[in-house]
N, C-alpha and C. Protein backbone atom coordinates (compact mmCIF):
# COMPACT_ATOMS: atom_id res chain seq x y z
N UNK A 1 33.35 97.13 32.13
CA UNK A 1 33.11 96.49 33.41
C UNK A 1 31.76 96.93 33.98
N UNK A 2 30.92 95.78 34.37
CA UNK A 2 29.34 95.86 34.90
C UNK A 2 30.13 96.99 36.14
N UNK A 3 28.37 97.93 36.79
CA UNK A 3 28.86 98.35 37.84
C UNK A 3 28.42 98.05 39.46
N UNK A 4 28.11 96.33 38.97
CA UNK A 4 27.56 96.09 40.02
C UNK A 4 29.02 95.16 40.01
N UNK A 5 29.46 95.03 41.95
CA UNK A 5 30.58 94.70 42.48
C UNK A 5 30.00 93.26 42.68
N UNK A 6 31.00 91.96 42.33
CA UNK A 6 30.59 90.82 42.67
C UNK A 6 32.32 90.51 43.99
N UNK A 7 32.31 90.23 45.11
CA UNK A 7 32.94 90.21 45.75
C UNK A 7 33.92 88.46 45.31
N UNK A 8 35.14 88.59 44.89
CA UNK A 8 35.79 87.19 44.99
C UNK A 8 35.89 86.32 46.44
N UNK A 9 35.86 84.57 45.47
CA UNK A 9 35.81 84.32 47.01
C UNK A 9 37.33 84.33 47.32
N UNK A 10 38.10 84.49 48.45
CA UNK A 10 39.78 84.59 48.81
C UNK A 10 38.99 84.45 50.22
N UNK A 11 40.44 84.08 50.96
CA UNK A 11 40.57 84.20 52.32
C UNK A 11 40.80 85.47 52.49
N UNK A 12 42.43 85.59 52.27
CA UNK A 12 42.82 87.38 52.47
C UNK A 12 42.34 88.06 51.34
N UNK A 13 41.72 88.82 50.96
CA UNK A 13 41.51 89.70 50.31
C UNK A 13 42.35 91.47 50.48
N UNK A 14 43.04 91.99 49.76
CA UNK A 14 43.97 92.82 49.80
C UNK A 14 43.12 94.13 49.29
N UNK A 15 42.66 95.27 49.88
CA UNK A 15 41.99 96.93 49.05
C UNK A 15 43.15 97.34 49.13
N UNK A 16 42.77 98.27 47.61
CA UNK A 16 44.22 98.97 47.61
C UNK A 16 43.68 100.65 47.16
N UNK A 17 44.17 100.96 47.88
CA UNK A 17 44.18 102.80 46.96
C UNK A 17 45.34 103.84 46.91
N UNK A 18 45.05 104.91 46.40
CA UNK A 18 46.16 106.16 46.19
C UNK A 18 45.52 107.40 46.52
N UNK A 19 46.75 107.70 47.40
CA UNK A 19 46.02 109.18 47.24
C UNK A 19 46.81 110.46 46.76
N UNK A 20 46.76 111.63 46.20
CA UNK A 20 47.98 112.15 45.90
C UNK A 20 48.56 112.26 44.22
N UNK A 21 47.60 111.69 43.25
CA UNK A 21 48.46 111.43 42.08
C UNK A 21 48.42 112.89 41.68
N UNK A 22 47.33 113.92 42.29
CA UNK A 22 46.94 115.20 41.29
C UNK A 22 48.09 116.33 42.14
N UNK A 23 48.17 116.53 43.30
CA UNK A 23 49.39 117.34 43.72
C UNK A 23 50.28 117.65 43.13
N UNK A 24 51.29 118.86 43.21
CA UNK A 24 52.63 119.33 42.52
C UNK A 24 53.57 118.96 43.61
N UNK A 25 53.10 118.22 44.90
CA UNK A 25 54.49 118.37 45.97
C UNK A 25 54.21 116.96 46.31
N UNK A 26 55.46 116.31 46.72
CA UNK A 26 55.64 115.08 47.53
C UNK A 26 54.96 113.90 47.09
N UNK A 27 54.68 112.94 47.97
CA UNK A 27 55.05 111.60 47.22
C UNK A 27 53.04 111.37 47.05
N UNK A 28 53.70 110.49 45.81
CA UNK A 28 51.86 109.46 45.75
C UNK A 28 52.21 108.30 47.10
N UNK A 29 50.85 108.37 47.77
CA UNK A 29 51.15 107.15 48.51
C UNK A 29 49.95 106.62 48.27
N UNK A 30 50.22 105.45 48.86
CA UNK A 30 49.32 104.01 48.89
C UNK A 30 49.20 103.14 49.72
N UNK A 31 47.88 102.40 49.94
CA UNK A 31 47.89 101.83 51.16
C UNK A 31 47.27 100.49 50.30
N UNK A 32 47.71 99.05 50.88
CA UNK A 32 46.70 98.12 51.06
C UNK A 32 46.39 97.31 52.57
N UNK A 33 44.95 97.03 52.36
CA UNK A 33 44.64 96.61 53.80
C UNK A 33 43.93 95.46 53.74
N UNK A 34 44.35 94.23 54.56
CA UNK A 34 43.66 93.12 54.38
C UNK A 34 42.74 93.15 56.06
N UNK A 35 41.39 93.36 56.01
CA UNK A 35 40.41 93.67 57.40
C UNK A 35 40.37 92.19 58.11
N UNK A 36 39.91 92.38 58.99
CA UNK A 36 39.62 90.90 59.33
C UNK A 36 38.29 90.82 59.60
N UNK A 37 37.18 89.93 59.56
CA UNK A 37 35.79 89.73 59.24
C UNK A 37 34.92 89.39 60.54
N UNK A 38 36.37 89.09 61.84
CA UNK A 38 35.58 89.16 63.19
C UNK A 38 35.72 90.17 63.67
N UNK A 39 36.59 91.18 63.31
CA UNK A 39 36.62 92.51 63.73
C UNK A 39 35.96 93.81 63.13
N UNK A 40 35.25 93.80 62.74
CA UNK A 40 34.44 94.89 61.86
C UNK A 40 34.51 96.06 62.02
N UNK A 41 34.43 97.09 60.95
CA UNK A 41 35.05 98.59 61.62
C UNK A 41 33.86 99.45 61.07
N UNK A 42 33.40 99.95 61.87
CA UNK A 42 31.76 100.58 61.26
C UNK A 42 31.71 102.01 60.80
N UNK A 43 31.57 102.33 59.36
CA UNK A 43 31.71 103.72 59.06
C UNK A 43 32.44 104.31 58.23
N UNK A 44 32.91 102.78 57.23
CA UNK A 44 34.02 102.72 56.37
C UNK A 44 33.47 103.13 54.85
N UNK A 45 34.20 104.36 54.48
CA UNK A 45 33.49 104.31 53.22
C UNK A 45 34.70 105.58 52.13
N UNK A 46 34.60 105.98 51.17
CA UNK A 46 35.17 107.00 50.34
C UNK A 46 36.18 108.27 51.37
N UNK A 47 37.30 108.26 51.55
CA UNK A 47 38.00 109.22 52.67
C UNK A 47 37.53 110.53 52.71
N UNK A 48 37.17 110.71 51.01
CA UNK A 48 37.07 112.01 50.59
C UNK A 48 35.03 112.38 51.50
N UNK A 49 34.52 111.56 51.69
CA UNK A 49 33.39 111.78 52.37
C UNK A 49 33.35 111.71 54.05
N UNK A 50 34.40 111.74 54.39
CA UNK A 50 34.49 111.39 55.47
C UNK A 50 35.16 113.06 56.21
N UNK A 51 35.02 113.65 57.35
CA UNK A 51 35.61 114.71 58.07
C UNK A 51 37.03 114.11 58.41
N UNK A 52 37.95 115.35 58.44
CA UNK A 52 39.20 114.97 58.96
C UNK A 52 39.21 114.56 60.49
N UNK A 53 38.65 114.98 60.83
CA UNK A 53 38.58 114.33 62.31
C UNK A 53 37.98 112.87 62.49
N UNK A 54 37.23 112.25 61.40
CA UNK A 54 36.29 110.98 61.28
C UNK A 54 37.77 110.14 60.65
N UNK A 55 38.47 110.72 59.59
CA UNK A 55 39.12 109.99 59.14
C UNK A 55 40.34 109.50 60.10
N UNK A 56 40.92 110.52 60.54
CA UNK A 56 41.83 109.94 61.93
C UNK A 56 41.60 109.18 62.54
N UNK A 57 40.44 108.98 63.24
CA UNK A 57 39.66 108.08 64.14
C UNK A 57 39.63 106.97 63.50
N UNK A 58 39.06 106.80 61.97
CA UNK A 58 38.88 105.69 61.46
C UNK A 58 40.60 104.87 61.02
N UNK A 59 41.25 105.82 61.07
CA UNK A 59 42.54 105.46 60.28
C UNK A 59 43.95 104.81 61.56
N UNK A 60 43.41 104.97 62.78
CA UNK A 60 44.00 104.69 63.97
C UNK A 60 43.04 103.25 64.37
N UNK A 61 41.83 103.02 64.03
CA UNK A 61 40.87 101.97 64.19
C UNK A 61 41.57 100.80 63.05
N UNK A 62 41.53 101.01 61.95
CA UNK A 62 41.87 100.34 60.83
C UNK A 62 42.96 99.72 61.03
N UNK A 63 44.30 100.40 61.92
CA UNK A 63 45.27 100.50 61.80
C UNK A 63 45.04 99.18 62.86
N UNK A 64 44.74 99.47 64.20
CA UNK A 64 44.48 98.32 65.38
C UNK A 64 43.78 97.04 64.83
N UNK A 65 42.51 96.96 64.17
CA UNK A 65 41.97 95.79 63.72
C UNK A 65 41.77 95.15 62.45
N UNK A 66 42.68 95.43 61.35
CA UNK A 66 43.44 95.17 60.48
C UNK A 66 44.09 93.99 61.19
N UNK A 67 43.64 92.93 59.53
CA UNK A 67 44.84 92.04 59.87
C UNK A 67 45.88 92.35 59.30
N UNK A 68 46.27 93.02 58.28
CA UNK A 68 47.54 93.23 57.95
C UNK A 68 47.27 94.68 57.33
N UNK A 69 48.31 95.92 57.41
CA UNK A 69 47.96 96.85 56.54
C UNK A 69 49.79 97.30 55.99
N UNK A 70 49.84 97.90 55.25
CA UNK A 70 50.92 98.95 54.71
C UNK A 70 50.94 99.68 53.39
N UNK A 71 51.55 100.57 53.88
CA UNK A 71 51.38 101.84 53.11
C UNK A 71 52.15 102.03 51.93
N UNK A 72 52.07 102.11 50.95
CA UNK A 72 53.72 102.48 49.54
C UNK A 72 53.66 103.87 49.39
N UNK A 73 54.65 103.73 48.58
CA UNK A 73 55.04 105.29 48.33
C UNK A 73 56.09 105.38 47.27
N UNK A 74 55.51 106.46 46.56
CA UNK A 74 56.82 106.83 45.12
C UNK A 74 57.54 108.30 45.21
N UNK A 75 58.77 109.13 45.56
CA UNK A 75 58.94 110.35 45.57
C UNK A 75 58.54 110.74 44.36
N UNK A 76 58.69 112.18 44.58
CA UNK A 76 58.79 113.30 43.76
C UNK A 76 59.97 112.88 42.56
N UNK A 77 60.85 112.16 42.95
CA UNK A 77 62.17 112.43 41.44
C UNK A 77 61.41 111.15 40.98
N UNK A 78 61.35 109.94 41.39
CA UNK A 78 60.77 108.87 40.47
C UNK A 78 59.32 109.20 40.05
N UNK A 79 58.69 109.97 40.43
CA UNK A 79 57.53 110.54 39.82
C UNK A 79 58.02 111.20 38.81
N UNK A 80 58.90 112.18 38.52
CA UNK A 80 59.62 112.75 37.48
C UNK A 80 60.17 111.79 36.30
N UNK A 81 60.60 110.59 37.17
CA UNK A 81 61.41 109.59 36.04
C UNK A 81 60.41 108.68 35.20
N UNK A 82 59.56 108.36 35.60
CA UNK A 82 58.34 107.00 35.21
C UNK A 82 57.07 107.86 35.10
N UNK A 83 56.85 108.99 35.55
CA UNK A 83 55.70 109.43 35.11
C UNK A 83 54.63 109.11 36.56
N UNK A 84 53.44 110.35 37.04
CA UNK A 84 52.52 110.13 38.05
C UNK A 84 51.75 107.95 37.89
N UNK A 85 51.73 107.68 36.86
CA UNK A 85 50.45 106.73 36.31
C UNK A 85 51.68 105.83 37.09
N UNK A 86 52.70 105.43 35.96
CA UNK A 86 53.87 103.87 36.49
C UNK A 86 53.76 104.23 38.31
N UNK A 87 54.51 105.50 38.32
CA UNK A 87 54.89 105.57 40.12
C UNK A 87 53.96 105.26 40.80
N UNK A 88 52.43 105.16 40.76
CA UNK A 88 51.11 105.10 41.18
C UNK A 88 51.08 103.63 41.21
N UNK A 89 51.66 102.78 39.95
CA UNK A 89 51.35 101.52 39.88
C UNK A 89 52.34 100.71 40.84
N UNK A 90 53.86 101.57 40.71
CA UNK A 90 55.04 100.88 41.24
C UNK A 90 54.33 100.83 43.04
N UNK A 91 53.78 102.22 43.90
CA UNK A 91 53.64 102.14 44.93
C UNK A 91 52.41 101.31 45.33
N UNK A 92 51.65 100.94 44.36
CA UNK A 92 50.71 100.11 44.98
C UNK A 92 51.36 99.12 45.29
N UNK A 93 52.17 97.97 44.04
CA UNK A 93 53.04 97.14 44.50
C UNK A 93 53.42 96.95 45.69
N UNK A 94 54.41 98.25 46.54
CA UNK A 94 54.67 97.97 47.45
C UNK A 94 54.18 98.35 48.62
N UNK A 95 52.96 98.49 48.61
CA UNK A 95 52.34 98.16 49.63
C UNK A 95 51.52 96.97 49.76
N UNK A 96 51.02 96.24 48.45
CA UNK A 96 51.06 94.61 48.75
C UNK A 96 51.89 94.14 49.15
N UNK A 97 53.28 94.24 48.69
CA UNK A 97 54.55 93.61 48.90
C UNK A 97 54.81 93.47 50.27
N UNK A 98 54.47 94.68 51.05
CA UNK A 98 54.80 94.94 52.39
C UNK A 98 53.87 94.70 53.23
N UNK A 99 52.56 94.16 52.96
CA UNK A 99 51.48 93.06 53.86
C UNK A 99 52.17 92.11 54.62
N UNK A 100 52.17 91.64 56.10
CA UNK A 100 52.94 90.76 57.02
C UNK A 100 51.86 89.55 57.04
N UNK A 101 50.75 89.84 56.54
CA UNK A 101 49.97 88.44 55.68
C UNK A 101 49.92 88.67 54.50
N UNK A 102 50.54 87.52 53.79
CA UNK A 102 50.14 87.69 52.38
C UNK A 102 48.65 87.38 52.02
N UNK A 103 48.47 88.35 50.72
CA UNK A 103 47.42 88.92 50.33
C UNK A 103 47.06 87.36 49.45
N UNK A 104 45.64 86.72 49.14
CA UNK A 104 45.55 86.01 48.00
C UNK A 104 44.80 86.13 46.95
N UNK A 105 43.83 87.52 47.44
CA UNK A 105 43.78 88.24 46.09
C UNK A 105 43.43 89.46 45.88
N UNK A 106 43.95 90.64 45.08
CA UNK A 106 43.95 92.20 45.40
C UNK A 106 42.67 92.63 44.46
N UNK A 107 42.09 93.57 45.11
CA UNK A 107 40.91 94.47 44.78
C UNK A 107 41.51 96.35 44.98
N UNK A 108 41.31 96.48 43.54
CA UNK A 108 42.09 97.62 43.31
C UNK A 108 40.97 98.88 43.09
N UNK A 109 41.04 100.18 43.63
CA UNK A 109 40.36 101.49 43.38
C UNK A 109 40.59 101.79 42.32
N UNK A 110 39.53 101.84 41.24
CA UNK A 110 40.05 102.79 39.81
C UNK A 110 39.64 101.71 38.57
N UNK A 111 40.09 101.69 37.32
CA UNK A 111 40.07 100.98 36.53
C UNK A 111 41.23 100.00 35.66
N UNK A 112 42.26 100.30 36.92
CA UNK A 112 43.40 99.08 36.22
C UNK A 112 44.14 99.07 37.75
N UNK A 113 44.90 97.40 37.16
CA UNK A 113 45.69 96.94 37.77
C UNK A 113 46.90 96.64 37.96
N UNK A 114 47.77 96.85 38.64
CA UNK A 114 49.31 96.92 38.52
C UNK A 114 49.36 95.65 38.89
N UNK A 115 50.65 94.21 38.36
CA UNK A 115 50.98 93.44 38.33
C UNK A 115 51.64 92.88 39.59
N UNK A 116 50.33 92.55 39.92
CA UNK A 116 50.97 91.89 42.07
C UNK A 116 51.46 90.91 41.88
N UNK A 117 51.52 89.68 41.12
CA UNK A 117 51.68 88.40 40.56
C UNK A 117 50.43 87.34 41.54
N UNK A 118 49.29 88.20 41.98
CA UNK A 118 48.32 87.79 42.34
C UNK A 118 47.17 87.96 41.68
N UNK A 119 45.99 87.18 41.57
CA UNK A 119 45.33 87.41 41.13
C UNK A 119 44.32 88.70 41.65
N UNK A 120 44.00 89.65 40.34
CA UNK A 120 43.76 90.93 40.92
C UNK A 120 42.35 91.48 40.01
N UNK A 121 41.65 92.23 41.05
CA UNK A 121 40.29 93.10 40.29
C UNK A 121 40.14 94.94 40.18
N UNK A 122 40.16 95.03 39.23
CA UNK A 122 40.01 96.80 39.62
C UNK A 122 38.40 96.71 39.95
N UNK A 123 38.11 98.20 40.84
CA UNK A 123 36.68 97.94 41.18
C UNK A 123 37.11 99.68 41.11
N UNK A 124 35.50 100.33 40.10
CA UNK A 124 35.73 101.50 39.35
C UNK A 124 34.71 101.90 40.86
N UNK A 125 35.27 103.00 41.72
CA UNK A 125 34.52 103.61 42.83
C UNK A 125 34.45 102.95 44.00
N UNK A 126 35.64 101.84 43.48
CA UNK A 126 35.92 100.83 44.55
C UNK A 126 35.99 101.42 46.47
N UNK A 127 36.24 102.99 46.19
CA UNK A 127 36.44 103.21 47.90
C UNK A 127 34.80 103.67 48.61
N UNK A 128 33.86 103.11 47.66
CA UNK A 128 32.44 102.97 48.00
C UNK A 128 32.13 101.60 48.41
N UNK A 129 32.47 100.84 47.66
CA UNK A 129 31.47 99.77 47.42
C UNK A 129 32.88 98.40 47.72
N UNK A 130 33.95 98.33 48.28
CA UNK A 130 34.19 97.11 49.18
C UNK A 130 35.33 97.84 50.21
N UNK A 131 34.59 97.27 51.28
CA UNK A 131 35.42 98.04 52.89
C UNK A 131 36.90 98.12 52.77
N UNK A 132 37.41 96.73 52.26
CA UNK A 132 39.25 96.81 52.37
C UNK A 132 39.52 98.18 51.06
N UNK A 133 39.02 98.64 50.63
CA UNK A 133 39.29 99.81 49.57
C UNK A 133 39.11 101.13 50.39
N UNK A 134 37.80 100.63 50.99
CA UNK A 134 38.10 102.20 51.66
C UNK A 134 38.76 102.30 53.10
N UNK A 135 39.23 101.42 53.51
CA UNK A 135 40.25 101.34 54.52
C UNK A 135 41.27 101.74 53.71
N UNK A 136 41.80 101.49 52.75
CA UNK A 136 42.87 101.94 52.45
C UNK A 136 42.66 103.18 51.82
N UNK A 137 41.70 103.54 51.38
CA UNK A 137 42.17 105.38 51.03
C UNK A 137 41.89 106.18 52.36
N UNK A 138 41.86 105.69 53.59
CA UNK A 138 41.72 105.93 54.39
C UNK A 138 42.54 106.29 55.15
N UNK A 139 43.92 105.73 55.38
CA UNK A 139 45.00 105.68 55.58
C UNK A 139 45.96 105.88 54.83
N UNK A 140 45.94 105.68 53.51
CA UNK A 140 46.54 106.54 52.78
C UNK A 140 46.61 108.42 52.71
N UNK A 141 45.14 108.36 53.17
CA UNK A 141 44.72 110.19 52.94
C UNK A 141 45.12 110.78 54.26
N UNK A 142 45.55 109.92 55.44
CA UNK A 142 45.70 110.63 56.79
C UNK A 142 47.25 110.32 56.97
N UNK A 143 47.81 109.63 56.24
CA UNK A 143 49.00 109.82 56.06
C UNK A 143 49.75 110.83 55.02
N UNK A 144 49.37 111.09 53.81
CA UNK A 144 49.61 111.69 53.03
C UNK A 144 49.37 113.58 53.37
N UNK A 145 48.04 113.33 53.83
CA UNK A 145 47.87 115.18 54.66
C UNK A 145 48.58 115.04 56.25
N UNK A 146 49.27 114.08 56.77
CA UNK A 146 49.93 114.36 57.99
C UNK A 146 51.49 114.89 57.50
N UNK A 147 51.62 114.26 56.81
CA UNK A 147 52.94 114.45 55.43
C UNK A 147 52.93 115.86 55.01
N UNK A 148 51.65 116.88 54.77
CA UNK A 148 51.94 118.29 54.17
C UNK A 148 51.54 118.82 55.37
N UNK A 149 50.65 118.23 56.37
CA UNK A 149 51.29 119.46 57.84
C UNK A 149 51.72 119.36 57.84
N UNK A 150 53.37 118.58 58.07
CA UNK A 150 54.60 118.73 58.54
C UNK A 150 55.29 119.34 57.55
N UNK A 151 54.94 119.33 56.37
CA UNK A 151 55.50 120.50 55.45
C UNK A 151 55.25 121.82 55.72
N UNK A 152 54.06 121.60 55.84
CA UNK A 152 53.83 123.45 56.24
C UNK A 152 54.49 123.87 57.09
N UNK A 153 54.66 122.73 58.35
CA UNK A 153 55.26 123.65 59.32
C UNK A 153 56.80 124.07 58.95
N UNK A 154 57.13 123.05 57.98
CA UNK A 154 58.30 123.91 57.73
C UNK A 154 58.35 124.93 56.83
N UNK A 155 57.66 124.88 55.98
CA UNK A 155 57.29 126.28 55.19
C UNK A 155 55.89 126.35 55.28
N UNK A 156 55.30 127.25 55.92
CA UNK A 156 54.45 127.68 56.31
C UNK A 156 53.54 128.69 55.12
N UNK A 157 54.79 129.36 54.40
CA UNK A 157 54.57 130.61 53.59
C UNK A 157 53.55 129.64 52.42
N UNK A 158 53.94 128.60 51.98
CA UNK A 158 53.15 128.03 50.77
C UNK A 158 51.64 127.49 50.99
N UNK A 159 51.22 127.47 52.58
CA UNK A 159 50.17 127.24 52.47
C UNK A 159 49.43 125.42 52.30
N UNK A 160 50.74 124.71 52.69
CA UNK A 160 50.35 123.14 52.80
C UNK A 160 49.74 122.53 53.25
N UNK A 161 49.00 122.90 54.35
CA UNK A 161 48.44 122.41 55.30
C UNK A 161 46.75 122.78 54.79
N UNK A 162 46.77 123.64 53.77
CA UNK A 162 45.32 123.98 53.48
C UNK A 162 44.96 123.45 52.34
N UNK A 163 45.83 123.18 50.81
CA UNK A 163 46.01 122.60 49.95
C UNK A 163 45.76 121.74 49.60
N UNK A 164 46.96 121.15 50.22
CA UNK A 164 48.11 119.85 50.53
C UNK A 164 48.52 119.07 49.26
N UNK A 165 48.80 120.44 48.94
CA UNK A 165 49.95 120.27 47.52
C UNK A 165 49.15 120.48 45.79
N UNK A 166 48.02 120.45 46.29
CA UNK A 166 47.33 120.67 44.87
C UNK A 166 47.13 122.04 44.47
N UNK A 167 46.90 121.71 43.02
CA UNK A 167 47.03 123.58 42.33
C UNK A 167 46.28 124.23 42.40
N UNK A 168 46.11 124.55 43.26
CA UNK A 168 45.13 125.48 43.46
C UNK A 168 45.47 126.93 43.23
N UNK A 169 44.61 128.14 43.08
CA UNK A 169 45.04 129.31 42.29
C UNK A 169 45.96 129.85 43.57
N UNK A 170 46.14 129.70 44.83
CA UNK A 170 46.72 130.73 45.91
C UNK A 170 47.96 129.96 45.79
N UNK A 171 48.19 128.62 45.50
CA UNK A 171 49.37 127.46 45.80
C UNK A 171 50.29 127.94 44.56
N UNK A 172 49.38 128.09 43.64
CA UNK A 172 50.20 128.64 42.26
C UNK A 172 50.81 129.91 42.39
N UNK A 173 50.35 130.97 43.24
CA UNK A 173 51.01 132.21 43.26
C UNK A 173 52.30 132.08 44.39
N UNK A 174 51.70 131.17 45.27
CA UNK A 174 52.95 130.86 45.99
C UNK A 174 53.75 130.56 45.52
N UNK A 175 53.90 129.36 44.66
CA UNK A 175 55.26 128.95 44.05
C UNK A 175 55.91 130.20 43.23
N UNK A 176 54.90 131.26 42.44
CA UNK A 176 55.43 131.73 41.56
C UNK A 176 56.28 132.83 42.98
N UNK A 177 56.00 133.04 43.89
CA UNK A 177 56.39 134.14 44.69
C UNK A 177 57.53 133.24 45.57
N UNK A 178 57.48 132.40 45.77
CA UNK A 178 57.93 131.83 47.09
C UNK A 178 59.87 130.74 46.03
N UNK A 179 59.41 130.62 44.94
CA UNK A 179 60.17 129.29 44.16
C UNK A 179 59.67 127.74 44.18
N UNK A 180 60.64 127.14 43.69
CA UNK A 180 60.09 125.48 43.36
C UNK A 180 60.86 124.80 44.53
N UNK A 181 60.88 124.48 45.42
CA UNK A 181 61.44 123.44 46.62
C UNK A 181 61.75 121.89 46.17
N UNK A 182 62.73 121.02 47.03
CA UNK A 182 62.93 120.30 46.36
C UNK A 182 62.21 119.07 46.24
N UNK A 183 61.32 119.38 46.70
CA UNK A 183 60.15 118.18 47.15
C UNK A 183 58.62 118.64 45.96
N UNK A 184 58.91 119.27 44.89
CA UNK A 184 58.01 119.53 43.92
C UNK A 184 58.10 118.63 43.04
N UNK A 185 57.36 118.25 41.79
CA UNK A 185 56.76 117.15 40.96
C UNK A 185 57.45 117.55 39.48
N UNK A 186 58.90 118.09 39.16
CA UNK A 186 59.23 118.89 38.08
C UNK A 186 58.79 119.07 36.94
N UNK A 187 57.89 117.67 36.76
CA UNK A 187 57.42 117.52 35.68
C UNK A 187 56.24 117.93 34.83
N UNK A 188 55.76 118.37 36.56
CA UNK A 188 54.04 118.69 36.35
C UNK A 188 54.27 120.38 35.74
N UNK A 189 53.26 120.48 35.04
CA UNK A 189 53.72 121.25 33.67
C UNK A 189 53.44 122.64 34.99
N UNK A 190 52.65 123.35 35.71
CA UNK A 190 52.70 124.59 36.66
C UNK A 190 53.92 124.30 36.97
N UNK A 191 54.42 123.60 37.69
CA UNK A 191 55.36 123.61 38.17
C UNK A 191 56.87 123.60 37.17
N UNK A 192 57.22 122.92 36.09
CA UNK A 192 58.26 123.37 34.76
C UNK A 192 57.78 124.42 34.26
N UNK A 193 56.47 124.90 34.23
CA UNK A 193 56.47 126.16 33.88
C UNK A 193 56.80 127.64 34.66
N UNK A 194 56.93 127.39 35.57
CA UNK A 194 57.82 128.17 36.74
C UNK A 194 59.33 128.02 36.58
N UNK A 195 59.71 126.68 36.80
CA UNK A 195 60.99 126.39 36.36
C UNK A 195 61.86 127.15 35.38
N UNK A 196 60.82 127.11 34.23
CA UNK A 196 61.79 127.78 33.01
C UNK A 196 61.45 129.01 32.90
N UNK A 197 60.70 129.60 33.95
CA UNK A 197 60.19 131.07 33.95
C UNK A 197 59.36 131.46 32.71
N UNK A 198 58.58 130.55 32.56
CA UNK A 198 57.25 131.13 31.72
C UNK A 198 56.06 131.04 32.69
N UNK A 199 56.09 132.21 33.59
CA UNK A 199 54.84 132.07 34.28
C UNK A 199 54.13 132.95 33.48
């Protein structure tokens, strides 16, 4: 795939992203967002470049002048059952699915596409280079880290709120000190490797 973006023509146009596939805790989520073109939202670009305080702002903006947005999501056990990649594909689904305008054609973050029964584009760096993409890792990422503060606050000891669920070397000693909770990824090999006590 060229890496220059040619935009389709559609009315609704649907961005879709994920955030979350690399974590050991809690769910992949996903957002798609169809913008609307008289409402413009200025400052939209990659979540991961953006400050947490920029992204809130932007993700409460998105949320108001959006013509349609929603979020998917796969747990922790069906992440276990289908694997991070399917559950990634299944939750994009439903967050097209769950658009209150239907979408007429999806533009996807990454290099493949899960089967909307719409016509669909992956766009490789897509949460750069077309706005409804990075609206949605946008809201995906301020939902997904509002999701491990509220974990932390309930366990505090693991350190979620600084993380937010990825392996990092202090997150890894936690689990090995703290145990596996039931909101962990069993599959992900740190984490079965705790499980069966081969740390």
């Amino acid at each position: 795939m060229s890496e220059e973006f040619i935009r389709p023509q559609a009315n609704f146009i649907a961005g879709v992203d994920e955030v979350g596939r690399g974590p050991l805790v809690g769910a992949v989520v996903t957002a798609a967002v169809i913008l609307d073109p008289n409402n413009p939202i200025i400052g939209l670009t990659d979540s991961k470049k953006l400050s947490e305080k920029k992204r809130q702002a932007l993700s409460i903006e998105i949320k108001e002048k959006a013509l349609a947005w929603c979020l998917g999501r796969s747990e922790p056990e069906e992440i276990d059952q289908i694997n991070i990649l399917q559950a990634t594909m299944v939750a994009m689904q439903r967050a097209v699915a769950g658009l209150n305008v239907p979408a007429d054609y999806v533009l996807v973050d990454g290099n493949r596409c899960p089967d909307f029964g719409l016509p669909c584009q992956s766009v490789v760096k897509g949460d750069l280079k077309v706005a409804e993409i990075s609206a949605a890792s946008i809201i995906a990422k301020v939902a997904r880290d509002d999701e491990m503060i509220a974990l932390h606050k309930l366990h505090p000891e693991y350190g979620f709120a600084n993380h937010k669920g990825y392996p990092t070397k202090l997150h890894l000693e936690k689990i090995n000190e703290f145990g596996v909770l039931d909101c962990y990824r069993k599959s992900f090999k740190p984490v079965a490797k705790i499980i069966n006590g081969q740390n």
